[in-house]
PDB file of N, CA and C in Angstrom:
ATOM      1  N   UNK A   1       7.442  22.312 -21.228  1.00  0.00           N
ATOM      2  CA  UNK A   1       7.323  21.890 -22.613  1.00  0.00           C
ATOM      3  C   UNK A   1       7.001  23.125 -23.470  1.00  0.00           C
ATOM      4  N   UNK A   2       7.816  23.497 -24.257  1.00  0.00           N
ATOM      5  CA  UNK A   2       7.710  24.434 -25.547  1.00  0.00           C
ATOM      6  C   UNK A   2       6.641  24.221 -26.680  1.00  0.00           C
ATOM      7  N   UNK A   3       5.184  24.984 -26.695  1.00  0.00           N
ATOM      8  CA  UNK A   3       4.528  25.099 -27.678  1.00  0.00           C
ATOM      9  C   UNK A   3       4.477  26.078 -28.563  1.00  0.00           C
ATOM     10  N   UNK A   4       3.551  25.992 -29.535  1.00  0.00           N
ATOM     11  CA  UNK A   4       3.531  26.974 -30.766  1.00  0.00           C
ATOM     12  C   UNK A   4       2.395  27.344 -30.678  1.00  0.00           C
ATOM     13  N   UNK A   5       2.222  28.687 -30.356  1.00  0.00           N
ATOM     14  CA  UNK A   5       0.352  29.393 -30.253  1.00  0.00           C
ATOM     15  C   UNK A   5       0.208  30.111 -31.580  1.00  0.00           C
ATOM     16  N   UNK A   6      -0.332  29.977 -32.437  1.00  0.00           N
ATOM     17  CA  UNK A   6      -0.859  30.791 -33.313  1.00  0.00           C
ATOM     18  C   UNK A   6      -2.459  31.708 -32.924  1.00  0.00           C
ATOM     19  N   UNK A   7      -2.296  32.834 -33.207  1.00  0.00           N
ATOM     20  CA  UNK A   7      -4.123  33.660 -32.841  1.00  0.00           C
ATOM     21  C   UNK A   7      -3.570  34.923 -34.114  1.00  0.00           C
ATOM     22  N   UNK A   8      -4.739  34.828 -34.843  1.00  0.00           N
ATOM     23  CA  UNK A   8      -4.994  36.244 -35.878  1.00  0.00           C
ATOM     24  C   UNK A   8      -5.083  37.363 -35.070  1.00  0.00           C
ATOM     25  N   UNK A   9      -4.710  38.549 -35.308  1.00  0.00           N
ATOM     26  CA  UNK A   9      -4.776  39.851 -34.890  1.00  0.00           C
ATOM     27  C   UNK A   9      -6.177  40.527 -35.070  1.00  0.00           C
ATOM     28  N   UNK A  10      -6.547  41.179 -33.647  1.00  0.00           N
ATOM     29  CA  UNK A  10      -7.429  41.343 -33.398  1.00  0.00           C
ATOM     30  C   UNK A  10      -8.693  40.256 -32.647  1.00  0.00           C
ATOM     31  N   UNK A  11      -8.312  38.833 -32.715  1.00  0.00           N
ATOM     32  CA  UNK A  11      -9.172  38.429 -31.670  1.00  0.00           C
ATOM     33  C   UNK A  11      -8.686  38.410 -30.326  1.00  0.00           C
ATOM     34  N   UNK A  12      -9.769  37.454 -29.598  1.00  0.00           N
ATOM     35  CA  UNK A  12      -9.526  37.769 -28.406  1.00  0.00           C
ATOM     36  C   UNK A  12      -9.494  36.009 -27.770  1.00  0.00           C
ATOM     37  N   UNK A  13      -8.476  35.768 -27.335  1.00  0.00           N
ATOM     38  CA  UNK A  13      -8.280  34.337 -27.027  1.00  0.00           C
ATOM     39  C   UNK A  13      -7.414  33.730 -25.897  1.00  0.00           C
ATOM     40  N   UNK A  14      -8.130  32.833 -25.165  1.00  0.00           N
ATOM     41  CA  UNK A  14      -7.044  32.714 -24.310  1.00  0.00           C
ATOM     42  C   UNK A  14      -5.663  31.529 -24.865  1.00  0.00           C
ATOM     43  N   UNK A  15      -4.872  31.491 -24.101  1.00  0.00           N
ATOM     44  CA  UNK A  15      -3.503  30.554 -24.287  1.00  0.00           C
ATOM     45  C   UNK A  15      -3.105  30.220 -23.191  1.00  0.00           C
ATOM     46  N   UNK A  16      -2.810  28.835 -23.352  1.00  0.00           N
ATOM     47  CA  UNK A  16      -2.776  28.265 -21.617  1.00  0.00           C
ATOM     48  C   UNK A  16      -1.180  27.478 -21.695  1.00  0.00           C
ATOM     49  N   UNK A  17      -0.850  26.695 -20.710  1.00  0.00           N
ATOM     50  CA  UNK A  17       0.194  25.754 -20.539  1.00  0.00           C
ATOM     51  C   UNK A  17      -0.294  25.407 -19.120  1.00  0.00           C
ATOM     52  N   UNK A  18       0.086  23.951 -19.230  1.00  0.00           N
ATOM     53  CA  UNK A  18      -0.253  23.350 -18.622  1.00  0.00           C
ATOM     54  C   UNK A  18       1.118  23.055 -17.320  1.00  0.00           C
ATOM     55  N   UNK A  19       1.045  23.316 -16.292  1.00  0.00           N
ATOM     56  CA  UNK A  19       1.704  23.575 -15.206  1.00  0.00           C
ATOM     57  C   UNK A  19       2.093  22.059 -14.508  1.00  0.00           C
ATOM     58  N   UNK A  20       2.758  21.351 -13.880  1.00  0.00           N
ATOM     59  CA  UNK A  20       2.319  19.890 -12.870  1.00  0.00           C
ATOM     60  C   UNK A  20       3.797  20.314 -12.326  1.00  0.00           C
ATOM     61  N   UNK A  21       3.078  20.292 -10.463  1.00  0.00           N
ATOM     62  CA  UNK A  21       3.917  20.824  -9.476  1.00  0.00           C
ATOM     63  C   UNK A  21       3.830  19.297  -8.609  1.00  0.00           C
ATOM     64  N   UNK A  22       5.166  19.371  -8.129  1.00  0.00           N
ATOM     65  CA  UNK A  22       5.574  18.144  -7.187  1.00  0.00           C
ATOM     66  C   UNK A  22       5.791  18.578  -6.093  1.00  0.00           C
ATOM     67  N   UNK A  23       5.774  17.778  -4.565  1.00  0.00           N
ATOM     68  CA  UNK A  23       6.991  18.556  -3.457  1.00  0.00           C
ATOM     69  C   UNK A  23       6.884  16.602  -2.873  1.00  0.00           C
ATOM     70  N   UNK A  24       8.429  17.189  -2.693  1.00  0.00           N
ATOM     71  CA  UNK A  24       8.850  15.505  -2.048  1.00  0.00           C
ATOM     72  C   UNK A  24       7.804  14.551  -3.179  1.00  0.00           C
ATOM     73  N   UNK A  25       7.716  14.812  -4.377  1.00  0.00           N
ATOM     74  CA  UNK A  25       6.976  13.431  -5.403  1.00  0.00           C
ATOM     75  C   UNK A  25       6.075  13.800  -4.826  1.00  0.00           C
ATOM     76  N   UNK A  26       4.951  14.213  -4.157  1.00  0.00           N
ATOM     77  CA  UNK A  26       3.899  14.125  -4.312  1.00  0.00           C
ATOM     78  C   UNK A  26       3.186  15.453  -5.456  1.00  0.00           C
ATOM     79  N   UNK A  27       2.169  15.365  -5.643  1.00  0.00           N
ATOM     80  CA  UNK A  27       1.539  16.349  -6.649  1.00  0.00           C
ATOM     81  C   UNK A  27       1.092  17.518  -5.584  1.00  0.00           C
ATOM     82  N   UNK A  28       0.760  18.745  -6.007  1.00  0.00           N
ATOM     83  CA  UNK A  28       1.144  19.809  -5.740  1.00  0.00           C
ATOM     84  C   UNK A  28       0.271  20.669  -5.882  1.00  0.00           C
ATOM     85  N   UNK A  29      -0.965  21.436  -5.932  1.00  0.00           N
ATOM     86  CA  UNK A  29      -1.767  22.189  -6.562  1.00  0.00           C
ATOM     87  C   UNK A  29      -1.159  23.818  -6.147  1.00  0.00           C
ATOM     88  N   UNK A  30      -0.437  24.661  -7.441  1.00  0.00           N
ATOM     89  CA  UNK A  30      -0.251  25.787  -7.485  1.00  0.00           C
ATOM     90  C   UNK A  30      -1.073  27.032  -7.499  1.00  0.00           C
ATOM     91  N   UNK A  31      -2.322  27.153  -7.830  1.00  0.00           N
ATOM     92  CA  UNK A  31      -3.217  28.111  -7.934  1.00  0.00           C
ATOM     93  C   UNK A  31      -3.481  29.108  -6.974  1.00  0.00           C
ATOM     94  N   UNK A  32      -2.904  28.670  -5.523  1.00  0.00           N
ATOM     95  CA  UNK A  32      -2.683  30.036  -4.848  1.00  0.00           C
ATOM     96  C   UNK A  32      -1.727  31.083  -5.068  1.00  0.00           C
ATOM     97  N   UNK A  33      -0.801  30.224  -6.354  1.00  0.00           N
ATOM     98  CA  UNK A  33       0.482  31.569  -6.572  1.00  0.00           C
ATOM     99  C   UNK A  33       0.012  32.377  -7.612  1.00  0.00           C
ATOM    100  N   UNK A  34       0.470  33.727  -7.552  1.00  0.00           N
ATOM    101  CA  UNK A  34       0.402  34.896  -8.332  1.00  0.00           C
ATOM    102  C   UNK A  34       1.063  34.049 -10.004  1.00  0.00           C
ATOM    103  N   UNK A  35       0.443  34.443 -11.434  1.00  0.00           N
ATOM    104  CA  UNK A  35       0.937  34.100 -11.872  1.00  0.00           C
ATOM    105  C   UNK A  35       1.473  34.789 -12.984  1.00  0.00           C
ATOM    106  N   UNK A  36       2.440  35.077 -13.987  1.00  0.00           N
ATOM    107  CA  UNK A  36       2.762  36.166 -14.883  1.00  0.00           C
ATOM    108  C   UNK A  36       3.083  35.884 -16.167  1.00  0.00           C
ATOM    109  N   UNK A  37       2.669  36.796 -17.457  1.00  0.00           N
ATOM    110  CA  UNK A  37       3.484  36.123 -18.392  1.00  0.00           C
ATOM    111  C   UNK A  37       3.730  37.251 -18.987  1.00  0.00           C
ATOM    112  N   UNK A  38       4.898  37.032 -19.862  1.00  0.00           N
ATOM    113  CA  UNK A  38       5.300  37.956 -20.371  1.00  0.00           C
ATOM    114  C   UNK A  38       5.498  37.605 -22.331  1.00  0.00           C
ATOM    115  N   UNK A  39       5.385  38.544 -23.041  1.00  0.00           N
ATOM    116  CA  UNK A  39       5.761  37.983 -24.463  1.00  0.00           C
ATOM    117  C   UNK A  39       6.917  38.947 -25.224  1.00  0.00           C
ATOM    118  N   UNK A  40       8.019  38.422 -25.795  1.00  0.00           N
ATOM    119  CA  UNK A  40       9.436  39.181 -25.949  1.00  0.00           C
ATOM    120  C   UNK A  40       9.682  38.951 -27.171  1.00  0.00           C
ATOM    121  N   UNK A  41       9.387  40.196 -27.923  1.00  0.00           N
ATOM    122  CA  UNK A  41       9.488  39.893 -29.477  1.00  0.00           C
ATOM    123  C   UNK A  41      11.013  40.145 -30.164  1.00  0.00           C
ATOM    124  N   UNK A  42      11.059  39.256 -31.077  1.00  0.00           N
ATOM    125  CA  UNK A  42      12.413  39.038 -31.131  1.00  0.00           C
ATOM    126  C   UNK A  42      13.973  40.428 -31.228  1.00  0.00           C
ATOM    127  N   UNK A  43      15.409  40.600 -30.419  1.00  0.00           N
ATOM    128  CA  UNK A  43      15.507  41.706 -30.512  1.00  0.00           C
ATOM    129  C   UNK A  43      15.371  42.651 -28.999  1.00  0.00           C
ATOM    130  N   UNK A  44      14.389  42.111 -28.341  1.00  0.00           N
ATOM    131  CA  UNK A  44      13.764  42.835 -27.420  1.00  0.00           C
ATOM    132  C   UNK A  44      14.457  42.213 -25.593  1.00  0.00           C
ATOM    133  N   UNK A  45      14.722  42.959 -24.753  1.00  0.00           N
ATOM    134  CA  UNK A  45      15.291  42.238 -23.602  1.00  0.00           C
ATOM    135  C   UNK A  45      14.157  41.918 -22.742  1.00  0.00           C
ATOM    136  N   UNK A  46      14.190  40.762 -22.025  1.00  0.00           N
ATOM    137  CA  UNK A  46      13.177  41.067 -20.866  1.00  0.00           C
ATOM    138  C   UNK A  46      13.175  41.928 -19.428  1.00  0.00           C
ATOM    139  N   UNK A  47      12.169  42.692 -19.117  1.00  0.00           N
ATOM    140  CA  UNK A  47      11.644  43.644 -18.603  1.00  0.00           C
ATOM    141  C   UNK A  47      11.004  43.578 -18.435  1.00  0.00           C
ATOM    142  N   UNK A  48      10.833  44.120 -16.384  1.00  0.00           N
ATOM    143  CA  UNK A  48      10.215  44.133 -15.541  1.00  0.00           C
ATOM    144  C   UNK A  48       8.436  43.841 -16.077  1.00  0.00           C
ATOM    145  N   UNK A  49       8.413  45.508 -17.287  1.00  0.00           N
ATOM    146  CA  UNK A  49       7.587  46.136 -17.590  1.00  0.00           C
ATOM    147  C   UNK A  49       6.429  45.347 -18.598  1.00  0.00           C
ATOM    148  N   UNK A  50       7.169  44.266 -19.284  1.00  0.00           N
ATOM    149  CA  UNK A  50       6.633  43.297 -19.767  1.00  0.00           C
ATOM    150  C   UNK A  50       5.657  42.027 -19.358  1.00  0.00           C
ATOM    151  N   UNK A  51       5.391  42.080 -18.106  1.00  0.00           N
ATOM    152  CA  UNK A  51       4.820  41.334 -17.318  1.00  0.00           C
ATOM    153  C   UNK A  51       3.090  41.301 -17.212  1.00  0.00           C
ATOM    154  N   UNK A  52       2.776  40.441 -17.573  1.00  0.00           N
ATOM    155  CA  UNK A  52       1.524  40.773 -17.781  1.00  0.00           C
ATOM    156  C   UNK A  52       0.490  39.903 -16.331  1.00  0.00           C
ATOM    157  N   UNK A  53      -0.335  39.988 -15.846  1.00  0.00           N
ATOM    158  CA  UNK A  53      -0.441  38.996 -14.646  1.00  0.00           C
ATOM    159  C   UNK A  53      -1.736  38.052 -15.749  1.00  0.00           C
ATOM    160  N   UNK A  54      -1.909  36.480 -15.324  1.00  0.00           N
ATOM    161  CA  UNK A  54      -2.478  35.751 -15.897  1.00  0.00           C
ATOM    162  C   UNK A  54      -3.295  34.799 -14.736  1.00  0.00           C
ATOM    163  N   UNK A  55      -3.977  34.194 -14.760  1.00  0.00           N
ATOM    164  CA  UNK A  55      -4.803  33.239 -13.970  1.00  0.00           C
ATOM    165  C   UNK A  55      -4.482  31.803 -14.305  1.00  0.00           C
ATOM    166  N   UNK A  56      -5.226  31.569 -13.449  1.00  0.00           N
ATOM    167  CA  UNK A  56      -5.104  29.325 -13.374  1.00  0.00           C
ATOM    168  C   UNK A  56      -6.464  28.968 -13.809  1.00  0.00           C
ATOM    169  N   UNK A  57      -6.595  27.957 -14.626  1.00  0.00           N
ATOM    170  CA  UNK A  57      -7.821  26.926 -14.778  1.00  0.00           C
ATOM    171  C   UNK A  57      -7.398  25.521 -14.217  1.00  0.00           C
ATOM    172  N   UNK A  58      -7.977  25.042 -14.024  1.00  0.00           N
ATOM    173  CA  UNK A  58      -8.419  23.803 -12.929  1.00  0.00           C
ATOM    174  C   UNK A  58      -9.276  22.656 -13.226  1.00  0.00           C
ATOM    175  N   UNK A  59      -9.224  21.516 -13.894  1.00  0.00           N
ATOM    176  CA  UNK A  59      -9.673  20.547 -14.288  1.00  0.00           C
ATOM    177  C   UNK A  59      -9.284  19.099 -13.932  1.00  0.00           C
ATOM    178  N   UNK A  60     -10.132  18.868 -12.685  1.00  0.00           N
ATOM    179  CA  UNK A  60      -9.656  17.807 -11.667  1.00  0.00           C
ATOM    180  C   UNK A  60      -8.687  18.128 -10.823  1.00  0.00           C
ATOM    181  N   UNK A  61      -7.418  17.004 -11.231  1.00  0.00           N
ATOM    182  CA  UNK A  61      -6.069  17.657 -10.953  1.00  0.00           C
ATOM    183  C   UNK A  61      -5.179  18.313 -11.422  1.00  0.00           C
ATOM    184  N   UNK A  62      -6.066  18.551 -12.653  1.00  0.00           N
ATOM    185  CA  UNK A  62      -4.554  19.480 -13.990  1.00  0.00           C
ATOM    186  C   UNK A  62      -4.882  21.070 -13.654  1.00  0.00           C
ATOM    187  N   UNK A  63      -3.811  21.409 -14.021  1.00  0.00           N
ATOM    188  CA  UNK A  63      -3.659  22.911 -13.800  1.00  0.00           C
ATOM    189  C   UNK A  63      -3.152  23.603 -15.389  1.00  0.00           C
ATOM    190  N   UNK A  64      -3.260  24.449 -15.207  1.00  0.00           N
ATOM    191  CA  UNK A  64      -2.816  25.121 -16.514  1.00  0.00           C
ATOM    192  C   UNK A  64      -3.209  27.032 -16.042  1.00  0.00           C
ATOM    193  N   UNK A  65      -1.970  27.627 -16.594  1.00  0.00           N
ATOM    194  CA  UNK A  65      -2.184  28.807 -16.673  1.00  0.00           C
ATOM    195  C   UNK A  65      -2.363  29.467 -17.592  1.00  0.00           C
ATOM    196  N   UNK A  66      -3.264  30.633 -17.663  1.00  0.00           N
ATOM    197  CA  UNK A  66      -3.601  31.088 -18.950  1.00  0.00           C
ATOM    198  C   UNK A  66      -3.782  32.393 -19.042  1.00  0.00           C
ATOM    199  N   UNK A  67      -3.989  33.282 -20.092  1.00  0.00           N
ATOM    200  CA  UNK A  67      -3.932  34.652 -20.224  1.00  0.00           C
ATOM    201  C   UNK A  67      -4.922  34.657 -21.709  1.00  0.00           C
ATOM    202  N   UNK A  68      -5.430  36.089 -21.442  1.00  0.00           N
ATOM    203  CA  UNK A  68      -6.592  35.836 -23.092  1.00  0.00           C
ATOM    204  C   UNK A  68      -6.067  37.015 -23.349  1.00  0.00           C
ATOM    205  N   UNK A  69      -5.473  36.973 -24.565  1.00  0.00           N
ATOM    206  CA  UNK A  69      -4.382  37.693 -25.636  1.00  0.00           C
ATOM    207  C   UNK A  69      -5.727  38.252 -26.140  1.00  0.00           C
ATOM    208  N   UNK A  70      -5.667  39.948 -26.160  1.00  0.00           N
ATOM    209  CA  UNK A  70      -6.407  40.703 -27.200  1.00  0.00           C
ATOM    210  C   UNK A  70      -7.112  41.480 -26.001  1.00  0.00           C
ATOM    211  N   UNK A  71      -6.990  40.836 -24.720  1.00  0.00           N
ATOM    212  CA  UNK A  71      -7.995  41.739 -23.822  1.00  0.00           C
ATOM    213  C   UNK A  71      -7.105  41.866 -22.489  1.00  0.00           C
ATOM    214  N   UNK A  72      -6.306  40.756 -22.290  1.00  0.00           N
ATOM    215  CA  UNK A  72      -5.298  40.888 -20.902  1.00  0.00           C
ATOM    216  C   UNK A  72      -4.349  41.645 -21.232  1.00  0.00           C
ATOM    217  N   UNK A  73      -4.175  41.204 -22.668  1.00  0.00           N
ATOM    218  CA  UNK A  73      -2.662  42.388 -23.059  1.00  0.00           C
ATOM    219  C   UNK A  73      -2.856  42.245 -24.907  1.00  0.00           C
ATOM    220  N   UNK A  74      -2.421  43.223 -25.423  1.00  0.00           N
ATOM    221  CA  UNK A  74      -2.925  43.524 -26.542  1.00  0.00           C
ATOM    222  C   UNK A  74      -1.002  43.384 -27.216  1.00  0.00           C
ATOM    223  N   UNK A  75      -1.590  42.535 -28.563  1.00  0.00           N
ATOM    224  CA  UNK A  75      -0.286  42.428 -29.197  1.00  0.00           C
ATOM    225  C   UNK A  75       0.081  43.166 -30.466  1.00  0.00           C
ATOM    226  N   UNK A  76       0.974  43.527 -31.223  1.00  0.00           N
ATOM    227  CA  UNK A  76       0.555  43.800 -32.359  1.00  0.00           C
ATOM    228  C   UNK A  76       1.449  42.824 -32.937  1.00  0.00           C
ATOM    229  N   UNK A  77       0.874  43.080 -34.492  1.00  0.00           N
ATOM    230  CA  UNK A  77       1.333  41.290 -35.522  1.00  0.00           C
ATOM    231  C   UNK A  77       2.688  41.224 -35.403  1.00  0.00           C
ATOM    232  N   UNK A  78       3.133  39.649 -35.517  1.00  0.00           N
ATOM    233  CA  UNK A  78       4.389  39.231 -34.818  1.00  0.00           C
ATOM    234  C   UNK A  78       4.735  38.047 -34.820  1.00  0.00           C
ATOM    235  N   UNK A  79       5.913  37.735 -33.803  1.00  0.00           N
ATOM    236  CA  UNK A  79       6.250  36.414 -33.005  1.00  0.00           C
ATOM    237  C   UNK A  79       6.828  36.840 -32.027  1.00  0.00           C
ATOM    238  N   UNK A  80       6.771  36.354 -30.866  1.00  0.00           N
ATOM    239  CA  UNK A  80       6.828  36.520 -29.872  1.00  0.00           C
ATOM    240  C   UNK A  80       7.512  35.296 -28.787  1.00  0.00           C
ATOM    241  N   UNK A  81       8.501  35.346 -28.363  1.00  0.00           N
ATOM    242  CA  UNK A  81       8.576  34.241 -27.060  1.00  0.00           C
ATOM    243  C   UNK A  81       7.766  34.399 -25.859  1.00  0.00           C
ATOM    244  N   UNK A  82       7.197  33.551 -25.602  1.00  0.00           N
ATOM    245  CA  UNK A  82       6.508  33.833 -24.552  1.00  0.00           C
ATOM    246  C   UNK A  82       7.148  32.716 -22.747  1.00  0.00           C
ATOM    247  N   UNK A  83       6.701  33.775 -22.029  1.00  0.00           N
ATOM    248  CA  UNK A  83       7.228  32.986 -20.839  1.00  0.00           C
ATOM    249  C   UNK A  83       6.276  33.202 -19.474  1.00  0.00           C
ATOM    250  N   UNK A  84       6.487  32.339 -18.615  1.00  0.00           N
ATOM    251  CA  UNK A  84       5.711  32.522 -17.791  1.00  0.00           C
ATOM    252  C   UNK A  84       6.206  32.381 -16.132  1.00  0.00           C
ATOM    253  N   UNK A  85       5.660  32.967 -15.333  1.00  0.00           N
ATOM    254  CA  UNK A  85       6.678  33.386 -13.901  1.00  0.00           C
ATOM    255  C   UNK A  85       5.603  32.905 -13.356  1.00  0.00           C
ATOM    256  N   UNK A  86       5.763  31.818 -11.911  1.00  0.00           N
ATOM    257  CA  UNK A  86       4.948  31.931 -10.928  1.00  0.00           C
ATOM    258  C   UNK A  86       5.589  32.659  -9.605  1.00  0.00           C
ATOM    259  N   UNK A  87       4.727  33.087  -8.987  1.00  0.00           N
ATOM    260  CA  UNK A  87       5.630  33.418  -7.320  1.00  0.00           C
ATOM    261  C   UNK A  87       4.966  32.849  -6.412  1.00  0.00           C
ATOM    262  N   UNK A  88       6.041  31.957  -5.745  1.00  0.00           N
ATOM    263  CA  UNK A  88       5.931  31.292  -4.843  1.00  0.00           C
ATOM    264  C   UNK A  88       6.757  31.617  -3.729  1.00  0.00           C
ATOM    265  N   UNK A  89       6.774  31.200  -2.835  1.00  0.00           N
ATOM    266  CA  UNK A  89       7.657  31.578  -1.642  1.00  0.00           C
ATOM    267  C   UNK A  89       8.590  30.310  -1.582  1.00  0.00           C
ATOM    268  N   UNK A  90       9.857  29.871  -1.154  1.00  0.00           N
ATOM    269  CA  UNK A  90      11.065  30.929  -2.135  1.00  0.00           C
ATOM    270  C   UNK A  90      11.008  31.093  -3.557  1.00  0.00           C
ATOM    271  N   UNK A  91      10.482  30.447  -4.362  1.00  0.00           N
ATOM    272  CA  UNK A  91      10.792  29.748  -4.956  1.00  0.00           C
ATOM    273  C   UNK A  91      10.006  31.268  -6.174  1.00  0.00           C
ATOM    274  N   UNK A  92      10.764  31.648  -7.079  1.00  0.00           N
ATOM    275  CA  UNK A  92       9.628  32.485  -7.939  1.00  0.00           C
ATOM    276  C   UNK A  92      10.726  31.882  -9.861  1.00  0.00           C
ATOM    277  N   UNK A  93       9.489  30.560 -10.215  1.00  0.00           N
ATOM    278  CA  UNK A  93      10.224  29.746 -11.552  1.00  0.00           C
ATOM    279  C   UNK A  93      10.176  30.611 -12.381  1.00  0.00           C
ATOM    280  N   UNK A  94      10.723  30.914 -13.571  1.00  0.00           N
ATOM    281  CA  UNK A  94      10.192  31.460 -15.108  1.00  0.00           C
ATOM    282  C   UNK A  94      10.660  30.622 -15.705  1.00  0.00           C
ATOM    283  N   UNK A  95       9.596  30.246 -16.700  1.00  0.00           N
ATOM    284  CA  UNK A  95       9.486  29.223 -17.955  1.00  0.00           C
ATOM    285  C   UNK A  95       9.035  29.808 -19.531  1.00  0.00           C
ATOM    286  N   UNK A  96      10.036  29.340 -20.125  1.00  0.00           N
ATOM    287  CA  UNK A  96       9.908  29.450 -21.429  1.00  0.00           C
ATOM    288  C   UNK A  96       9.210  28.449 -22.000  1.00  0.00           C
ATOM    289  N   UNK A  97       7.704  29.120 -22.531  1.00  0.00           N
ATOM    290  CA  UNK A  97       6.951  28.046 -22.631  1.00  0.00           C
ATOM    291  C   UNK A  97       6.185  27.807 -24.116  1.00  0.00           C
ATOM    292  N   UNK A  98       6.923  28.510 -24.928  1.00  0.00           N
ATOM    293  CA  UNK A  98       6.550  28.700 -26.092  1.00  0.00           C
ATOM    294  C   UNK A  98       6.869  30.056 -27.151  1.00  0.00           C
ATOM    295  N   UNK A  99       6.615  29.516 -28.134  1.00  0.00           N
ATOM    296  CA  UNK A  99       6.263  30.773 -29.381  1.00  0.00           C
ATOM    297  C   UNK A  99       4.834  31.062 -29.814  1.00  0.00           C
ATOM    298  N   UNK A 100       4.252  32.679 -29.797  1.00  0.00           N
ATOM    299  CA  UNK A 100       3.197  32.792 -30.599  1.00  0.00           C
ATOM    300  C   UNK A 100       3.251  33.722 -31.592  1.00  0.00           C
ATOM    301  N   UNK A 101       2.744  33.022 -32.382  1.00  0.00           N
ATOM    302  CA  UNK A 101       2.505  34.091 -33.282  1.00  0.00           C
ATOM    303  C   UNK A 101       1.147  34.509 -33.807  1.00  0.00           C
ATOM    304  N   UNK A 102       1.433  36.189 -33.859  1.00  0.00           N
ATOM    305  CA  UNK A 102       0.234  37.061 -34.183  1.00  0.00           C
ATOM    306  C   UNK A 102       0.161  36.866 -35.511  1.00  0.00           C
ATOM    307  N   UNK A 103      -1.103  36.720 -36.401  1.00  0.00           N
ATOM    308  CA  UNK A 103      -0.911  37.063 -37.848  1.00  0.00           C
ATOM    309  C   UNK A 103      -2.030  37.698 -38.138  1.00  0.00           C
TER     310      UNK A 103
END
């Protein structure tokens, strides 16, 4: 699902999305995979180099991955697509999981 993050320039904040993994229909808990995000301002290709690594939060059974913009990776003012990679074995998804914008 595609959201809209807004954060002013210069704080420091995290931004999450919320993840829900299946196998054979059953539910799934991902948090042992490495997780990545990257943000691609418009114009710009994606690259390797763009990859930022991000963590999981955990609330019951929900998952969500997240990254805190201003200290994991520093932006300058903008918009940005943002996306996010897990690696899994085979399986390594990238999701387009939104727009943020810096102001």
């Amino acid at each position: 699902m595609s959201r809209q993050f807004e954060i002013l320039f210069g704080c420091v904040k995290y931004i999450k999305s919320e993840i829900v993994v299946t196998i054979n229909g059953a539910p799934y808990d991902p948090t042992a995979d490495q997780v990545s995000w990257a943000f691609v301002a418009p114009g710009e290709d994606m690259d390797a180099a763009l990859w930022t690594a991000g963590s999981w939060e955990t609330v019951g059974t929900r998952h969500w991955v997240r990254i805190l913009v201003g200290a994991d990776v520093a932006l300058a003012r903008g918009t940005y697509s943002v996306y996010v990679r897990i690696t899994d074995d085979p399986e390594i998804p990238l999701e387009h999981v939104g727009r943020l914008d810096v102001e």
